[in-house]
PDB file of N, CA and C in Angstrom:
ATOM      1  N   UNK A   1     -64.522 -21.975  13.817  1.00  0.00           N
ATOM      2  CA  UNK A   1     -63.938 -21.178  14.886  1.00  0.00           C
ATOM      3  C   UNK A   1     -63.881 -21.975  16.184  1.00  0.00           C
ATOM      4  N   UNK A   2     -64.966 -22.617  16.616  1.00  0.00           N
ATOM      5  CA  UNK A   2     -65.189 -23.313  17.514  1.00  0.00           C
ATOM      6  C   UNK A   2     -65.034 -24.884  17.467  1.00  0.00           C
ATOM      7  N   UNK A   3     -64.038 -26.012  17.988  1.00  0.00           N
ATOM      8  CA  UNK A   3     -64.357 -27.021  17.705  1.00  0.00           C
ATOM      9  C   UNK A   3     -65.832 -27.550  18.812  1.00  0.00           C
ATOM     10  N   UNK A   4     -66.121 -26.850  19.382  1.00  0.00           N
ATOM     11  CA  UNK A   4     -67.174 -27.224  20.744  1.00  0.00           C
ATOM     12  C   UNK A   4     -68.458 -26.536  19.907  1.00  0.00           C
ATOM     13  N   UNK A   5     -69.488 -27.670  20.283  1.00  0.00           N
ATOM     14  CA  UNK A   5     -70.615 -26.765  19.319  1.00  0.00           C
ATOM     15  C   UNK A   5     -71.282 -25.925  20.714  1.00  0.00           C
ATOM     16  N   UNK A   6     -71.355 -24.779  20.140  1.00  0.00           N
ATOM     17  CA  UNK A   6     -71.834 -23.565  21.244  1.00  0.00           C
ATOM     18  C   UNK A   6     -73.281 -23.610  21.056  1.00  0.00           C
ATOM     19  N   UNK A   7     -74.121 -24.118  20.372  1.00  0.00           N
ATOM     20  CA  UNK A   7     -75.793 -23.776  20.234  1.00  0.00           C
ATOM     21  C   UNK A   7     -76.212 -22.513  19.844  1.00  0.00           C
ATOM     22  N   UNK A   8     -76.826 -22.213  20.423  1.00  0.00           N
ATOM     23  CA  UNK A   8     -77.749 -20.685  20.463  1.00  0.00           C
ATOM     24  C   UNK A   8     -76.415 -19.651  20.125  1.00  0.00           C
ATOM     25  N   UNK A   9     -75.634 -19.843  20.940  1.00  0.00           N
ATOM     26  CA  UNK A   9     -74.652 -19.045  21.444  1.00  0.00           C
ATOM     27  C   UNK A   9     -74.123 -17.956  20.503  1.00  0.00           C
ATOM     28  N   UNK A  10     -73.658 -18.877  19.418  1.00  0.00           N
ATOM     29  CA  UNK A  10     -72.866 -19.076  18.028  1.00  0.00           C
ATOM     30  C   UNK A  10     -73.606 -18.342  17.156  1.00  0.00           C
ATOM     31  N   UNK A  11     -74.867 -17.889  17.173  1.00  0.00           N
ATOM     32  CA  UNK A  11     -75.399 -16.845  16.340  1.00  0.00           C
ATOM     33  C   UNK A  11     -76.359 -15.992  17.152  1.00  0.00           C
ATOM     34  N   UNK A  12     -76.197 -15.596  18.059  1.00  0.00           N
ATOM     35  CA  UNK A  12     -76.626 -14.694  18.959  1.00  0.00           C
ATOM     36  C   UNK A  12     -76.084 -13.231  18.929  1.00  0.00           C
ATOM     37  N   UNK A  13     -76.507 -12.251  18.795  1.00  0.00           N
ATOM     38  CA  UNK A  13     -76.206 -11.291  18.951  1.00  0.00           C
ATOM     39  C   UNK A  13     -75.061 -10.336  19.846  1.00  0.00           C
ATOM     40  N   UNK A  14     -75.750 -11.187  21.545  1.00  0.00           N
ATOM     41  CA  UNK A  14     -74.812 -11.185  22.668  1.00  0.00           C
ATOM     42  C   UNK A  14     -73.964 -11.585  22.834  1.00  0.00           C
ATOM     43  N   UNK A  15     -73.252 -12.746  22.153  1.00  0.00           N
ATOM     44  CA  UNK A  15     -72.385 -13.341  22.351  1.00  0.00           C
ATOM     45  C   UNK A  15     -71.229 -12.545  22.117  1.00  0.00           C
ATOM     46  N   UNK A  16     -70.298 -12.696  23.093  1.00  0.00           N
ATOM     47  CA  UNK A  16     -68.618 -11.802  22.710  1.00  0.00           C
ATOM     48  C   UNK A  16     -67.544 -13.217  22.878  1.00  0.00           C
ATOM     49  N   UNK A  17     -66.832 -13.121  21.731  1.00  0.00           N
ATOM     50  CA  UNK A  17     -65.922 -14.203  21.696  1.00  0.00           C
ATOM     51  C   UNK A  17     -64.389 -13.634  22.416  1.00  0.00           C
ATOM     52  N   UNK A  18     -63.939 -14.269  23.424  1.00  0.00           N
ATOM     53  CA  UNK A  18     -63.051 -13.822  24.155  1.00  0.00           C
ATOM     54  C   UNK A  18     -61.843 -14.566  23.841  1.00  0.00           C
ATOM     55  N   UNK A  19     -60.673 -14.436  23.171  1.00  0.00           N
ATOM     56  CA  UNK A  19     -59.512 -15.285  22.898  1.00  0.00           C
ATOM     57  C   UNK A  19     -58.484 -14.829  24.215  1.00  0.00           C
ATOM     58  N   UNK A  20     -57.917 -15.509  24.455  1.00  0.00           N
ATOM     59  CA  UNK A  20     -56.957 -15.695  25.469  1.00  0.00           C
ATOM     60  C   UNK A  20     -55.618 -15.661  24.600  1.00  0.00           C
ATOM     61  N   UNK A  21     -54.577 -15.160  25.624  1.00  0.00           N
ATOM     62  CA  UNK A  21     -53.268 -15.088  24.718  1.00  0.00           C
ATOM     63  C   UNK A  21     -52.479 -16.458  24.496  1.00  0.00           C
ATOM     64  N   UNK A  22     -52.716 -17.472  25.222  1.00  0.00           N
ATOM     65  CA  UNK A  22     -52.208 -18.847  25.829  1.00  0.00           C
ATOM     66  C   UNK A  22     -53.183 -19.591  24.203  1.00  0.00           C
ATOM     67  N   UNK A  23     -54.381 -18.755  23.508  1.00  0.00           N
ATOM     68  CA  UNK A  23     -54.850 -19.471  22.568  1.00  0.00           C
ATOM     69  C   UNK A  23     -56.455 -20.101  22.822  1.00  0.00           C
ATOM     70  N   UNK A  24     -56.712 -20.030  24.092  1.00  0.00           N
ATOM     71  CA  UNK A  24     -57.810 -20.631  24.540  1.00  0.00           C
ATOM     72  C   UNK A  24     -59.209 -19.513  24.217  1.00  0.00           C
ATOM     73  N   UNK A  25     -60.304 -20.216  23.829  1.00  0.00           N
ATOM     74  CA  UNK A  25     -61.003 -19.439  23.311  1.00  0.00           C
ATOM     75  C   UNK A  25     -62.948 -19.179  24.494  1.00  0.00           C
ATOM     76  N   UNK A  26     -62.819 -18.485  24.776  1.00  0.00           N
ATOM     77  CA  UNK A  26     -64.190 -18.150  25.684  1.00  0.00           C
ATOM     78  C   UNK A  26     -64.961 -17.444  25.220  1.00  0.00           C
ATOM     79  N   UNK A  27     -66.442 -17.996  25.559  1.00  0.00           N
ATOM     80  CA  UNK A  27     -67.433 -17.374  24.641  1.00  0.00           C
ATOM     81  C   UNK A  27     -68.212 -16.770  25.861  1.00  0.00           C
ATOM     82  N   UNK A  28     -68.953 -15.184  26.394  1.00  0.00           N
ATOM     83  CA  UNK A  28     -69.392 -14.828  26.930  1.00  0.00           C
ATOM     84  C   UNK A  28     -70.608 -14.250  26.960  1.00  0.00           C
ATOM     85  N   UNK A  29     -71.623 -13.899  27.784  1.00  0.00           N
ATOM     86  CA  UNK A  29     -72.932 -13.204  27.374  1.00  0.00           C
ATOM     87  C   UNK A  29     -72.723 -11.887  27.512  1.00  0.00           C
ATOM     88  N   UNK A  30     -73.169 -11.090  26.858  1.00  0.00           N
ATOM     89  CA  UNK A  30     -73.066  -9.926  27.048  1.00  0.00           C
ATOM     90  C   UNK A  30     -74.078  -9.483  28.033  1.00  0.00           C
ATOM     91  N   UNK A  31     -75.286 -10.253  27.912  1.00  0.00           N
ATOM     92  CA  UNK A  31     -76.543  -9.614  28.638  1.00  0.00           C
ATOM     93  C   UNK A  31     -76.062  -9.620  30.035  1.00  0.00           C
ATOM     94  N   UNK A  32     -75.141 -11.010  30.403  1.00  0.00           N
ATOM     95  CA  UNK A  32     -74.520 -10.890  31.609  1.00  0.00           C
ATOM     96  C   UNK A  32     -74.055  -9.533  32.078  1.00  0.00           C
ATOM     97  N   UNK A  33     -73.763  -8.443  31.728  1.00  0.00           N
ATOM     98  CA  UNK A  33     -73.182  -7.736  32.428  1.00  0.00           C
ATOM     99  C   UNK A  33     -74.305  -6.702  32.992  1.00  0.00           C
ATOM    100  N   UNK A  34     -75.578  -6.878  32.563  1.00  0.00           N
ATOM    101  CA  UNK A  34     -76.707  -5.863  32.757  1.00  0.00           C
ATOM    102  C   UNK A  34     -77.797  -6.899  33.317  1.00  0.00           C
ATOM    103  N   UNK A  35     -77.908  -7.964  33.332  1.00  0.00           N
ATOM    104  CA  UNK A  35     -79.234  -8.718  33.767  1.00  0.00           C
ATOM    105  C   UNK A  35     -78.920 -10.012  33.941  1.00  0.00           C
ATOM    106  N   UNK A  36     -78.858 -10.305  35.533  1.00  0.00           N
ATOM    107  CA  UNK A  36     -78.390 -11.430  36.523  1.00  0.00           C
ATOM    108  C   UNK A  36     -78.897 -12.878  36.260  1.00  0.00           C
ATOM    109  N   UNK A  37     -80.115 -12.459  35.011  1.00  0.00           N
ATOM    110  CA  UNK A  37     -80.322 -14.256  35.173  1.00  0.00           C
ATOM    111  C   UNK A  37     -79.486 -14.977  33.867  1.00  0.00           C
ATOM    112  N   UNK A  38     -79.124 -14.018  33.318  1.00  0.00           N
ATOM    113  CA  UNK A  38     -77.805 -14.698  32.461  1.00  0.00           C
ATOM    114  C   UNK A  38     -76.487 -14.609  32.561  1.00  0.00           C
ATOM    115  N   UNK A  39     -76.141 -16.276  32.828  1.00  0.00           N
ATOM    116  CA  UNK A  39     -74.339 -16.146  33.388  1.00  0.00           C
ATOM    117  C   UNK A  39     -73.280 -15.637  32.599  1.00  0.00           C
ATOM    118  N   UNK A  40     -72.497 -15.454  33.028  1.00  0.00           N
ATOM    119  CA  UNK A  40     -71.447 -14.389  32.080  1.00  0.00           C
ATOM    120  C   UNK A  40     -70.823 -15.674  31.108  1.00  0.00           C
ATOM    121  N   UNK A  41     -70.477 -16.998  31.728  1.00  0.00           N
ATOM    122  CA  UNK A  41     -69.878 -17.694  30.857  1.00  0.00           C
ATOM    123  C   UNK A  41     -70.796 -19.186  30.698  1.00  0.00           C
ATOM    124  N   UNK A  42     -71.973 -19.075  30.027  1.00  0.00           N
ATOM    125  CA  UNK A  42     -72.620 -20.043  29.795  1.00  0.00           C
ATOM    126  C   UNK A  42     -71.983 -21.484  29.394  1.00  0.00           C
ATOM    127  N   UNK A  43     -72.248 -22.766  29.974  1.00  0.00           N
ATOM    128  CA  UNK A  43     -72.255 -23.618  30.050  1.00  0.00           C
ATOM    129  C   UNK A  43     -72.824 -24.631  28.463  1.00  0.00           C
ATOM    130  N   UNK A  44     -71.775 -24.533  27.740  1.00  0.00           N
ATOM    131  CA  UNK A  44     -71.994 -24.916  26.085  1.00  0.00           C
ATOM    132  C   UNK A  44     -72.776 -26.054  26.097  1.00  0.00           C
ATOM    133  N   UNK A  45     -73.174 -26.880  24.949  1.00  0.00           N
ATOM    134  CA  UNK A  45     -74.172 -25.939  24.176  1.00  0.00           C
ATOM    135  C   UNK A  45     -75.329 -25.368  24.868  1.00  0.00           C
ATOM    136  N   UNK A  46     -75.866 -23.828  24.871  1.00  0.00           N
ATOM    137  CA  UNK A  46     -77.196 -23.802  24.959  1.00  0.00           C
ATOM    138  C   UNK A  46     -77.866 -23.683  23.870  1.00  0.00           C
ATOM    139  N   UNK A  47     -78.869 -24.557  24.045  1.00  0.00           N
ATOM    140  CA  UNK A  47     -80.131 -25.219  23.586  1.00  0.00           C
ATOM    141  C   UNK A  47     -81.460 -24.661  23.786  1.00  0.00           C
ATOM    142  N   UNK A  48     -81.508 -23.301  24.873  1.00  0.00           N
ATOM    143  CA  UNK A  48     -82.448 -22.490  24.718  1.00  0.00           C
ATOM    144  C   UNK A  48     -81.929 -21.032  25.782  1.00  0.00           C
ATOM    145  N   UNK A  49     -82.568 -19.721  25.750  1.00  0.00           N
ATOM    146  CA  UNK A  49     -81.967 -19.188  26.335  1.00  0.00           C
ATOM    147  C   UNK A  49     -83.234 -17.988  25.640  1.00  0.00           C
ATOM    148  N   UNK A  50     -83.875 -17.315  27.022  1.00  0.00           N
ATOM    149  CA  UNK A  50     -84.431 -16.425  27.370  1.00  0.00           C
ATOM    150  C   UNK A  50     -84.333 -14.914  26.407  1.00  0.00           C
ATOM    151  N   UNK A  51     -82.838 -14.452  26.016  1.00  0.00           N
ATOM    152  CA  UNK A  51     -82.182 -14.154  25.745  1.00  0.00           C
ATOM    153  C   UNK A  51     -81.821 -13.639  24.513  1.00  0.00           C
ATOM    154  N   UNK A  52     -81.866 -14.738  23.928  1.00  0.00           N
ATOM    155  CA  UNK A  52     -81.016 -15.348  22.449  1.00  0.00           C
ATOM    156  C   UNK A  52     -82.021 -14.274  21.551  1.00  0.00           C
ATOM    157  N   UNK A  53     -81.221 -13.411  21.001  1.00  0.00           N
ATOM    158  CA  UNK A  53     -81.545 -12.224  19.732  1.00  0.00           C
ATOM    159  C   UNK A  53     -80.540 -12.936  18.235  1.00  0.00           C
ATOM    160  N   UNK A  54     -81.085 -13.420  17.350  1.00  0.00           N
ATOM    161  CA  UNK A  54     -80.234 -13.807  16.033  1.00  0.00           C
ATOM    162  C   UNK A  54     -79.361 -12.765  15.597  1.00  0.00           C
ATOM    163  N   UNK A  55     -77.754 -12.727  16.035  1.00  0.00           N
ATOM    164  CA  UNK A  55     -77.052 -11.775  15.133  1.00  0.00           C
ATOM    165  C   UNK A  55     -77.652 -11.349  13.263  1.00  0.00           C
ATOM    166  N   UNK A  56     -77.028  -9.820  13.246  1.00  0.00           N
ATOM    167  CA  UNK A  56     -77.489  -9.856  11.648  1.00  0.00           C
ATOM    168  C   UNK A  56     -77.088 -10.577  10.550  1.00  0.00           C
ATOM    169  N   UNK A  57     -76.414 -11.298  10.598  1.00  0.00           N
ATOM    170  CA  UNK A  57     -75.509 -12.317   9.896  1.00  0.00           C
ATOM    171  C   UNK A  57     -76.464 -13.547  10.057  1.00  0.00           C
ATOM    172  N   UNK A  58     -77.151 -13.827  11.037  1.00  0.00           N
ATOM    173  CA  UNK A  58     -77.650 -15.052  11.272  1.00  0.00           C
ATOM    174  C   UNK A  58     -79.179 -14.731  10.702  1.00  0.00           C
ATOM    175  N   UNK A  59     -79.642 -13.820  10.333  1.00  0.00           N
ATOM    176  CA  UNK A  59     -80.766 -13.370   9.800  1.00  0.00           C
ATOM    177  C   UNK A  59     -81.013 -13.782   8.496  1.00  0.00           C
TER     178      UNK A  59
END
């Protein structure tokens, strides 16, 4: 899905994958929208993150 390796990101729970109509693809935090110390559009790969819940898929 991603040619950019996203880290944590990529099997996180929070993560919302945002496609653009132009094709461009953005990956966002969800926690961002409820709790300020996580940015809405994290800075790839993270490599650790306060945060990070394993989607059920990643379980």
């Amino acid at each position: 899905m991603f040619s950019l390796d996203a880290g944590l990101c990529l099997s996180c729970r929070h993560a919302l994958i945002r496609p653009t109509k132009k094709g461009t693809v953005y990956l966002r935090c969800g926690l961002a929208a409820t709790d300020d110390r996580f940015p809405r559009y994290p800075r790839l790969p993270v490599l650790q993150c306060a945060g990070f819940d394993p989607a059920a898929s990643a379980r």
